[in-house]
PDB file of N, CA and C in Angstrom:
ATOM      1  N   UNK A   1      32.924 -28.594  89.365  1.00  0.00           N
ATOM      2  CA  UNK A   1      31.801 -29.529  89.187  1.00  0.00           C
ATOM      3  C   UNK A   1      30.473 -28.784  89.313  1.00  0.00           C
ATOM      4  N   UNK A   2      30.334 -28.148  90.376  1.00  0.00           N
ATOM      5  CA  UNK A   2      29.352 -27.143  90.719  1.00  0.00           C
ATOM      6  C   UNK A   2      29.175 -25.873  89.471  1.00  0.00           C
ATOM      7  N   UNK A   3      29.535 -26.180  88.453  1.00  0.00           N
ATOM      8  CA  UNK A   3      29.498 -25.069  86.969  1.00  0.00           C
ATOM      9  C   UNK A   3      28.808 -26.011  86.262  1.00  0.00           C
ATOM     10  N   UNK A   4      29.456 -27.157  86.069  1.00  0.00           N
ATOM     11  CA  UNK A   4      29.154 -27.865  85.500  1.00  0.00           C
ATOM     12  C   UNK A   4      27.552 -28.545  85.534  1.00  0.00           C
ATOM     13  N   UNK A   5      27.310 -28.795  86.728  1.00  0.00           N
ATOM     14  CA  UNK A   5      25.889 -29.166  86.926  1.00  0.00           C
ATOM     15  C   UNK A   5      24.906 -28.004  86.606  1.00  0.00           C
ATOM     16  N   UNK A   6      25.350 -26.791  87.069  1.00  0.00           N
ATOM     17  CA  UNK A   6      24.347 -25.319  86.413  1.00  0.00           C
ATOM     18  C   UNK A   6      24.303 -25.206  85.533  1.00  0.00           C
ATOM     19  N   UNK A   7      25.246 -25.698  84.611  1.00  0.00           N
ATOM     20  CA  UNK A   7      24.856 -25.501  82.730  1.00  0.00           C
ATOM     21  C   UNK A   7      23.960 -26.537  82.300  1.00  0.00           C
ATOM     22  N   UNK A   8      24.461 -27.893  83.240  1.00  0.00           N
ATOM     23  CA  UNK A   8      23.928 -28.914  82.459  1.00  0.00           C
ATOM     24  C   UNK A   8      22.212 -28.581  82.719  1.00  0.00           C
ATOM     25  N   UNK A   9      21.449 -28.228  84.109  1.00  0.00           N
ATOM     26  CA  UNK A   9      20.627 -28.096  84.460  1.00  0.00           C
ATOM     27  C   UNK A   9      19.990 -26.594  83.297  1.00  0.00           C
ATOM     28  N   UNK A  10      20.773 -26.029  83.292  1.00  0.00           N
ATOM     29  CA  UNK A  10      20.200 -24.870  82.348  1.00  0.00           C
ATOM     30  C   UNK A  10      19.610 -25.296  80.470  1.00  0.00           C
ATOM     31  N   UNK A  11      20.616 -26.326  80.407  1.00  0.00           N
ATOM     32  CA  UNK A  11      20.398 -27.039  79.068  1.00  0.00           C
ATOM     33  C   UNK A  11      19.124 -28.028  79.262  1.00  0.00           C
ATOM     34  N   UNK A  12      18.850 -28.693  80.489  1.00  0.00           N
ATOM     35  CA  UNK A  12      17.733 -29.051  80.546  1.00  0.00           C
ATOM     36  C   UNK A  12      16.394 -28.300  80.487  1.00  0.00           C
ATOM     37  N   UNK A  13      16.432 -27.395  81.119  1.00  0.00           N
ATOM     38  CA  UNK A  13      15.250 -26.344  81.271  1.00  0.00           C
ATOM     39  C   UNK A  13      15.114 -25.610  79.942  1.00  0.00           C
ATOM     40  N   UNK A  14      16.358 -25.425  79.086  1.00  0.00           N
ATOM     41  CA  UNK A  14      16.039 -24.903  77.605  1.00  0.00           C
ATOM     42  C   UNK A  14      15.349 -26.077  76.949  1.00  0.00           C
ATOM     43  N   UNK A  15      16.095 -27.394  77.100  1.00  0.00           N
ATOM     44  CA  UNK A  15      15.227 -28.287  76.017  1.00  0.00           C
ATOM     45  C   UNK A  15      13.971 -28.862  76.525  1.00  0.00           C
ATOM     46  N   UNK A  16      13.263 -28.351  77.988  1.00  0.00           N
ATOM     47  CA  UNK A  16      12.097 -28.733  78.195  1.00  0.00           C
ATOM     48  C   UNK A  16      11.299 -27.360  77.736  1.00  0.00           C
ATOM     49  N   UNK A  17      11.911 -26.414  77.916  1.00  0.00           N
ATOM     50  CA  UNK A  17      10.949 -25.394  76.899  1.00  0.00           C
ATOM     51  C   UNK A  17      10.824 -25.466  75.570  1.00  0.00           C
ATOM     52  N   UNK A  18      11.872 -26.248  75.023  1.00  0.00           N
ATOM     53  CA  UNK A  18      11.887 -26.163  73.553  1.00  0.00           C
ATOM     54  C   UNK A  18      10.653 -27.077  72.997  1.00  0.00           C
ATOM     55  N   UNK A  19      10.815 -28.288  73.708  1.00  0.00           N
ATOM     56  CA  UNK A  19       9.895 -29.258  73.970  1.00  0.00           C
ATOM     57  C   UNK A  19       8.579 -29.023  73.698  1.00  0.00           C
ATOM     58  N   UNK A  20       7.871 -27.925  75.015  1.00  0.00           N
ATOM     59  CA  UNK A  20       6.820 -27.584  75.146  1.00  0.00           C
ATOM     60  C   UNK A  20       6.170 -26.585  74.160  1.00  0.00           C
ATOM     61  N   UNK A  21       7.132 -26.168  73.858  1.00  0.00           N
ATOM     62  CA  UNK A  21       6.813 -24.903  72.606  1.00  0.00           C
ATOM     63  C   UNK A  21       6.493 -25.868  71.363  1.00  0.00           C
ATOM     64  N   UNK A  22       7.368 -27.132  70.928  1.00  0.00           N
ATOM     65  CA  UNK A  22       7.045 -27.726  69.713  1.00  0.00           C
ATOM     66  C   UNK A  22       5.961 -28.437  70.371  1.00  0.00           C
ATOM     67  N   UNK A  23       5.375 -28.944  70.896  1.00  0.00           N
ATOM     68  CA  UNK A  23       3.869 -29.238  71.851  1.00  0.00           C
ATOM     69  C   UNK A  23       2.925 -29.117  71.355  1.00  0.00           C
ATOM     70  N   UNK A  24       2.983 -27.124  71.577  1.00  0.00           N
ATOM     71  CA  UNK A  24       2.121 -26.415  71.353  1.00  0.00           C
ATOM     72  C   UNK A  24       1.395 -25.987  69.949  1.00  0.00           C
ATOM     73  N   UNK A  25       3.176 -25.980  69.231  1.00  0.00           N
ATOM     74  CA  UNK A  25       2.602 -25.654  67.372  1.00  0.00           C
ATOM     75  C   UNK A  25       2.007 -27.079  67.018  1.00  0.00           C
ATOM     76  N   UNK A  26       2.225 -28.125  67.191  1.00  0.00           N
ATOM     77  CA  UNK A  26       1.686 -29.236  67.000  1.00  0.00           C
ATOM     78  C   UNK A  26       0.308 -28.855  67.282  1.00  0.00           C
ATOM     79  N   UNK A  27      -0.388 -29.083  68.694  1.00  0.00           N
ATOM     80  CA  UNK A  27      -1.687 -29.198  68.945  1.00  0.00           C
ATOM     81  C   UNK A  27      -2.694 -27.702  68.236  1.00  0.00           C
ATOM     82  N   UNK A  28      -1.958 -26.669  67.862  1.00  0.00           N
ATOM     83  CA  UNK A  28      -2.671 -25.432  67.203  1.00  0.00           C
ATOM     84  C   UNK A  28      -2.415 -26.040  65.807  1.00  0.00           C
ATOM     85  N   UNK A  29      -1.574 -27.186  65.230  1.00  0.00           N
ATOM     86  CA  UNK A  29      -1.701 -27.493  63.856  1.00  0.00           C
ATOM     87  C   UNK A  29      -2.914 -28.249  63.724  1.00  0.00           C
ATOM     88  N   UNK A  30      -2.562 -29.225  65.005  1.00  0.00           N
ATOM     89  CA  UNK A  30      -4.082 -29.881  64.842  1.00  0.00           C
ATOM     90  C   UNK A  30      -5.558 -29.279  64.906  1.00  0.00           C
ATOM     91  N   UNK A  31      -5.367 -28.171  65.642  1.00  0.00           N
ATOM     92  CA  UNK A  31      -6.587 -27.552  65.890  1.00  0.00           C
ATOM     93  C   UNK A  31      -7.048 -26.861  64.888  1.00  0.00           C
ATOM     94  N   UNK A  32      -5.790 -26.306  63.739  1.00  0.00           N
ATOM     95  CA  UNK A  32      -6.297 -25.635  62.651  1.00  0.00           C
ATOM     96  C   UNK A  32      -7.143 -26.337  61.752  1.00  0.00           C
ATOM     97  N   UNK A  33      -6.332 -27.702  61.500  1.00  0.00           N
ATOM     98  CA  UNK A  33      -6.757 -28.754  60.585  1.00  0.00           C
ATOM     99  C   UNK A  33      -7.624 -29.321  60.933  1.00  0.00           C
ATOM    100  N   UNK A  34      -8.363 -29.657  62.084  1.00  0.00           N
ATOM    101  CA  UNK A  34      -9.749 -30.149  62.982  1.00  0.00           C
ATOM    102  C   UNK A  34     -10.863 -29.133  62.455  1.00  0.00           C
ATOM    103  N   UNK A  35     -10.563 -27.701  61.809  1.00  0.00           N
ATOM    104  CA  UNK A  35     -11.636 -26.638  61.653  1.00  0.00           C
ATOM    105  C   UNK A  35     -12.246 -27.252  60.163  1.00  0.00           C
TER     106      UNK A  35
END
């Protein structure tokens, strides 16, 4: 069980980076297109 919760927790922390990264190209799309 204790494997199990470390992957699942690891899959969280990938898809909150993934998250934040698509965030980011978003708000630099906007910022391009705001110029």
């Amino acid at each position: 069980v204790a494997q199990q919760e470390a992957q699942r927790a690891a899959f969280l922390v990938e898809k909150a980076k993934q998250d934040k990264q698509q965030k980011i190209v978003q708000a630099d799309g906007e910022a391009k297109s705001a110029e």
